[in-house]
Every structure is written in structure tokens, then in C-alpha cells.
C-alpha atoms as a PDB file:
ATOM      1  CA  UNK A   1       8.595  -0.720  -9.708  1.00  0.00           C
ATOM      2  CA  UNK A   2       8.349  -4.305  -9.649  1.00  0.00           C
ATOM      3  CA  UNK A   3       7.198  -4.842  -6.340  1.00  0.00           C
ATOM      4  CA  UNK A   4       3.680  -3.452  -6.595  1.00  0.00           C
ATOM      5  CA  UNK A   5       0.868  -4.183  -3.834  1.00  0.00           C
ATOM      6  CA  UNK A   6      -1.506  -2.726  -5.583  1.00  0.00           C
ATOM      7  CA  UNK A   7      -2.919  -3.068  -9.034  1.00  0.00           C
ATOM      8  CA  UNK A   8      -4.772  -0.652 -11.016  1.00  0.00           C
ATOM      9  CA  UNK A   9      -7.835  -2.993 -10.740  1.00  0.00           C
ATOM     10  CA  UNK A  10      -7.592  -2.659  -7.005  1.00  0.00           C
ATOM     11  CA  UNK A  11      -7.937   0.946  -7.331  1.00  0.00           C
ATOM     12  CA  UNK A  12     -10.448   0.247  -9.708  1.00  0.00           C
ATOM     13  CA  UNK A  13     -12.483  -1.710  -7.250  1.00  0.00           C
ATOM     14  CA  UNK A  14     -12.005   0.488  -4.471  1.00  0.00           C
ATOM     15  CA  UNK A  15     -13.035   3.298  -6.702  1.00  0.00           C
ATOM     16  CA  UNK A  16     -16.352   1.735  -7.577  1.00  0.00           C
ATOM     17  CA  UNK A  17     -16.865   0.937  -4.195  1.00  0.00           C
ATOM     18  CA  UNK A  18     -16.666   4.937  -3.434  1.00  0.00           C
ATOM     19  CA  UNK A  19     -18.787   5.451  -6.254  1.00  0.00           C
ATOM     20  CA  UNK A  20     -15.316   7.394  -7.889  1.00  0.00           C
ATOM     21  CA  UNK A  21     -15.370   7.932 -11.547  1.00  0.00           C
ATOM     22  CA  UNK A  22     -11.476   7.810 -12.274  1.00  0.00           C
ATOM     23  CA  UNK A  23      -9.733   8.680 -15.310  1.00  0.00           C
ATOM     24  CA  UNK A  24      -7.427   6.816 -16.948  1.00  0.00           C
ATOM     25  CA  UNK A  25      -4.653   9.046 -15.608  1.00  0.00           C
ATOM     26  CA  UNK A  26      -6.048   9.144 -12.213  1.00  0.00           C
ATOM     27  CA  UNK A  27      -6.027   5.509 -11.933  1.00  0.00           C
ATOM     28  CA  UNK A  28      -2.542   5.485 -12.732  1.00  0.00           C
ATOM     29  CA  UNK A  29      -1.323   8.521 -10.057  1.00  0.00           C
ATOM     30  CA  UNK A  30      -3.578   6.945  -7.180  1.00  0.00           C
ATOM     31  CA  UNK A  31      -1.886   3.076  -8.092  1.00  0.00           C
ATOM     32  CA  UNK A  32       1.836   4.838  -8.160  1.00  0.00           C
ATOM     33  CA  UNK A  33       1.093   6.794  -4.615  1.00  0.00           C
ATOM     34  CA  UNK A  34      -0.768   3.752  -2.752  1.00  0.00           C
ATOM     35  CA  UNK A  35       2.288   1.498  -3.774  1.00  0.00           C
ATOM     36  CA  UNK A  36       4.366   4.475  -2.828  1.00  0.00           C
ATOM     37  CA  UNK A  37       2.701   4.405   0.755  1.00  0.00           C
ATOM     38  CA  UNK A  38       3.112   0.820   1.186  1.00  0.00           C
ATOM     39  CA  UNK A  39       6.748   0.933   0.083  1.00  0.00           C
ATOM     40  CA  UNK A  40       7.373   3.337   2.653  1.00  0.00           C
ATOM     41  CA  UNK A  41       5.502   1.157   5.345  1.00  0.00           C
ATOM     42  CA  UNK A  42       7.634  -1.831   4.704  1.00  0.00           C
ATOM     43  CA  UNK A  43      10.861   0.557   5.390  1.00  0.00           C
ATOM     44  CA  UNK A  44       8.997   1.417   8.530  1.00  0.00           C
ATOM     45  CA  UNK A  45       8.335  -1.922   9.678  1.00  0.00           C
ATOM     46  CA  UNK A  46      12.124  -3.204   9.663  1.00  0.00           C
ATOM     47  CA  UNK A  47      12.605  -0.700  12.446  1.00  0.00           C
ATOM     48  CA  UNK A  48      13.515  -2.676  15.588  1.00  0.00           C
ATOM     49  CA  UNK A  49      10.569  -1.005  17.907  1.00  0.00           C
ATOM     50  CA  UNK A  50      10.937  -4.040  20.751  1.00  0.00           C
ATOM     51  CA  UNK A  51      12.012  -1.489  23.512  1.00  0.00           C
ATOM     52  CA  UNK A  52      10.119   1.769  22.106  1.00  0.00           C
ATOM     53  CA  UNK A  53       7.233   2.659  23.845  1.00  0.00           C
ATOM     54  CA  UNK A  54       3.776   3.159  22.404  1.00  0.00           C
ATOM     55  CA  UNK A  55       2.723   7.025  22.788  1.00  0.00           C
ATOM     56  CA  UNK A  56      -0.535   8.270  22.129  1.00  0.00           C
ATOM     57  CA  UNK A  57       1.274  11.745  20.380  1.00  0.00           C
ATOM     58  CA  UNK A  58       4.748  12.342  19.045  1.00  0.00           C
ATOM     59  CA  UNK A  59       5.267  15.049  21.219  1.00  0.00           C
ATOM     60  CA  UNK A  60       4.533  15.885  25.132  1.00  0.00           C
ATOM     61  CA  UNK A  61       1.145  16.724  25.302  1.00  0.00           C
ATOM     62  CA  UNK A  62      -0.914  18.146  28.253  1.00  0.00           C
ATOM     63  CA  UNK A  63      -4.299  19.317  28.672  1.00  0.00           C
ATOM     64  CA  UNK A  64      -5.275  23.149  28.485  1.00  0.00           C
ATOM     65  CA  UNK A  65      -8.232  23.215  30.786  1.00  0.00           C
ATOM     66  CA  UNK A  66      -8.689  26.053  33.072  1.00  0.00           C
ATOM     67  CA  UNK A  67     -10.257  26.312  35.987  1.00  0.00           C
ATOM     68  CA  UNK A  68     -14.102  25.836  36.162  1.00  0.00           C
ATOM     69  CA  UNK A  69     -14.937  29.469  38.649  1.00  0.00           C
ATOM     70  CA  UNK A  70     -18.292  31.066  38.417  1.00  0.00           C
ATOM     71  CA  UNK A  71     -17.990  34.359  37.006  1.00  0.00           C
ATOM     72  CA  UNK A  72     -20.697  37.399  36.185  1.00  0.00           C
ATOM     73  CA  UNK A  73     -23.207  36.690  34.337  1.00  0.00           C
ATOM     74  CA  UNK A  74     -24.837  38.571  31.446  1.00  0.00           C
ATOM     75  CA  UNK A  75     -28.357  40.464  32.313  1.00  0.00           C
ATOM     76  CA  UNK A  76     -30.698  38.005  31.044  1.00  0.00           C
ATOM     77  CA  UNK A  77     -33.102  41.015  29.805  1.00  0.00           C
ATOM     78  CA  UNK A  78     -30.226  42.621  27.762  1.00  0.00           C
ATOM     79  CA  UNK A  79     -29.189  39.588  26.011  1.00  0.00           C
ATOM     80  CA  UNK A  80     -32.749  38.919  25.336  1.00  0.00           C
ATOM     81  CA  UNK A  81     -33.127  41.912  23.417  1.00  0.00           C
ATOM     82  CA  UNK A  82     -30.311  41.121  20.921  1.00  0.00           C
ATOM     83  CA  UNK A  83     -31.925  38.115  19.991  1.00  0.00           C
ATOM     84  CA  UNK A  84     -33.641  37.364  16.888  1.00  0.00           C
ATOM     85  CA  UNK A  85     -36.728  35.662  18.612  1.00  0.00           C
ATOM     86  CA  UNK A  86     -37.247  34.744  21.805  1.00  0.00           C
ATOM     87  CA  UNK A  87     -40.465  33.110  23.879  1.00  0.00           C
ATOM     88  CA  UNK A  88     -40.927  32.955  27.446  1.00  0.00           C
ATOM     89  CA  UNK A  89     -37.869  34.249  28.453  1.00  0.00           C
ATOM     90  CA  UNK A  90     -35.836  31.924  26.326  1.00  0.00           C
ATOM     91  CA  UNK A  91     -34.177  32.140  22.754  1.00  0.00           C
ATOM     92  CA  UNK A  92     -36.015  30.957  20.231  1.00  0.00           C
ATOM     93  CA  UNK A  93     -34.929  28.824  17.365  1.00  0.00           C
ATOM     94  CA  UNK A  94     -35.406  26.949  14.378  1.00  0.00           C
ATOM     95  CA  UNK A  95     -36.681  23.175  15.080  1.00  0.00           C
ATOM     96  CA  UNK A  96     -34.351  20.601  12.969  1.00  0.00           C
ATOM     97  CA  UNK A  97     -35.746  17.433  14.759  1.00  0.00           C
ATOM     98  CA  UNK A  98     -38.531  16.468  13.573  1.00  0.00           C
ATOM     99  CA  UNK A  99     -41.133  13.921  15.371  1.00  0.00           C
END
């Protein structure tokens, strides 16, 4: 290429730093595609963006929420019965926090 950001010792370094064990051939595809991405980012950034708005999406974007209206609710009793374990009333599960 000739005009390479990135060195196969970066991606070396940045491999270690992962804890990556990269072959030989690996080092080489991940050097060609980062240099690939920053070749691509220099193209982007000689776009003239002075008048262009930032957006937060590419496209029109709205939220989906629906209204928040009680409804029925299930028969605690029923429900109850399905689960696995209950006490008091309550389902019962597993404790993953320990003190």
C-alpha cells in the first residue's frame, strides 16, 4: 500500500494486550483490514460536513412506547401453582448474590 497506519507490530501489541495468540497469517489479514479501515476514514474525512447536521441515527427514528393502562391481572393462586417453588405467596428462586 504504501501508506500504512498500522504496522504488524501494532497489531502485535494490541494483540498481546487482548491476550490474542495470532498467527502469522492472522497478523497479516488484521494489519491489511485496520489500514483498510483507516484508508476509508481519511476518504470520509475530506467530506465538507460544515453545514450537515449531527444526528443521533441515519434514519428518522421515533419511540414505540405504548400507553401505560392497567389491565387484568392474572389470579395470583393460579400462577402460583405453575411455579417451580414458591414461599409465602411469592416465587421462589435461586439466590446469585451472595453476602
Amino acid at each position: 500500500m504504501g501508506n500504512e497506519k498500522i504496522t504488524r507490530e501494532d497489531v502485535r501489541y494490541v494483540a498481546q494486550l487482548a491476550r490474542l495468540n495470532l498467527s502469522s497469517e492472522e497478523m497479516e489479514t488484521f494489519t491489511l483490514q485496520l489500514n483498510s479501515i483507516l484508508s476509508y476514514m481519511d476518504k470520509l474525512n475530506e467530506l465538507d460536513t460544515i453545514n450537515v447536521e449531527p444526528l443521533s441515527h441515519a434514519i428518522d427514528v421515533s419511540n414505540a412506547f405504548r400507553d401505560d393502562v392497567v389491565g387484568k391481572s392474572l389470579v395470583r393462586e393460579v400462577v402460583l401453582k405453575i411455579a417451580p417453588e414458591t414461599e409465602k405467596g411469592f416465587f421462589k428462586v435461586p439466590r446469585i448474590i451472595e453476602d
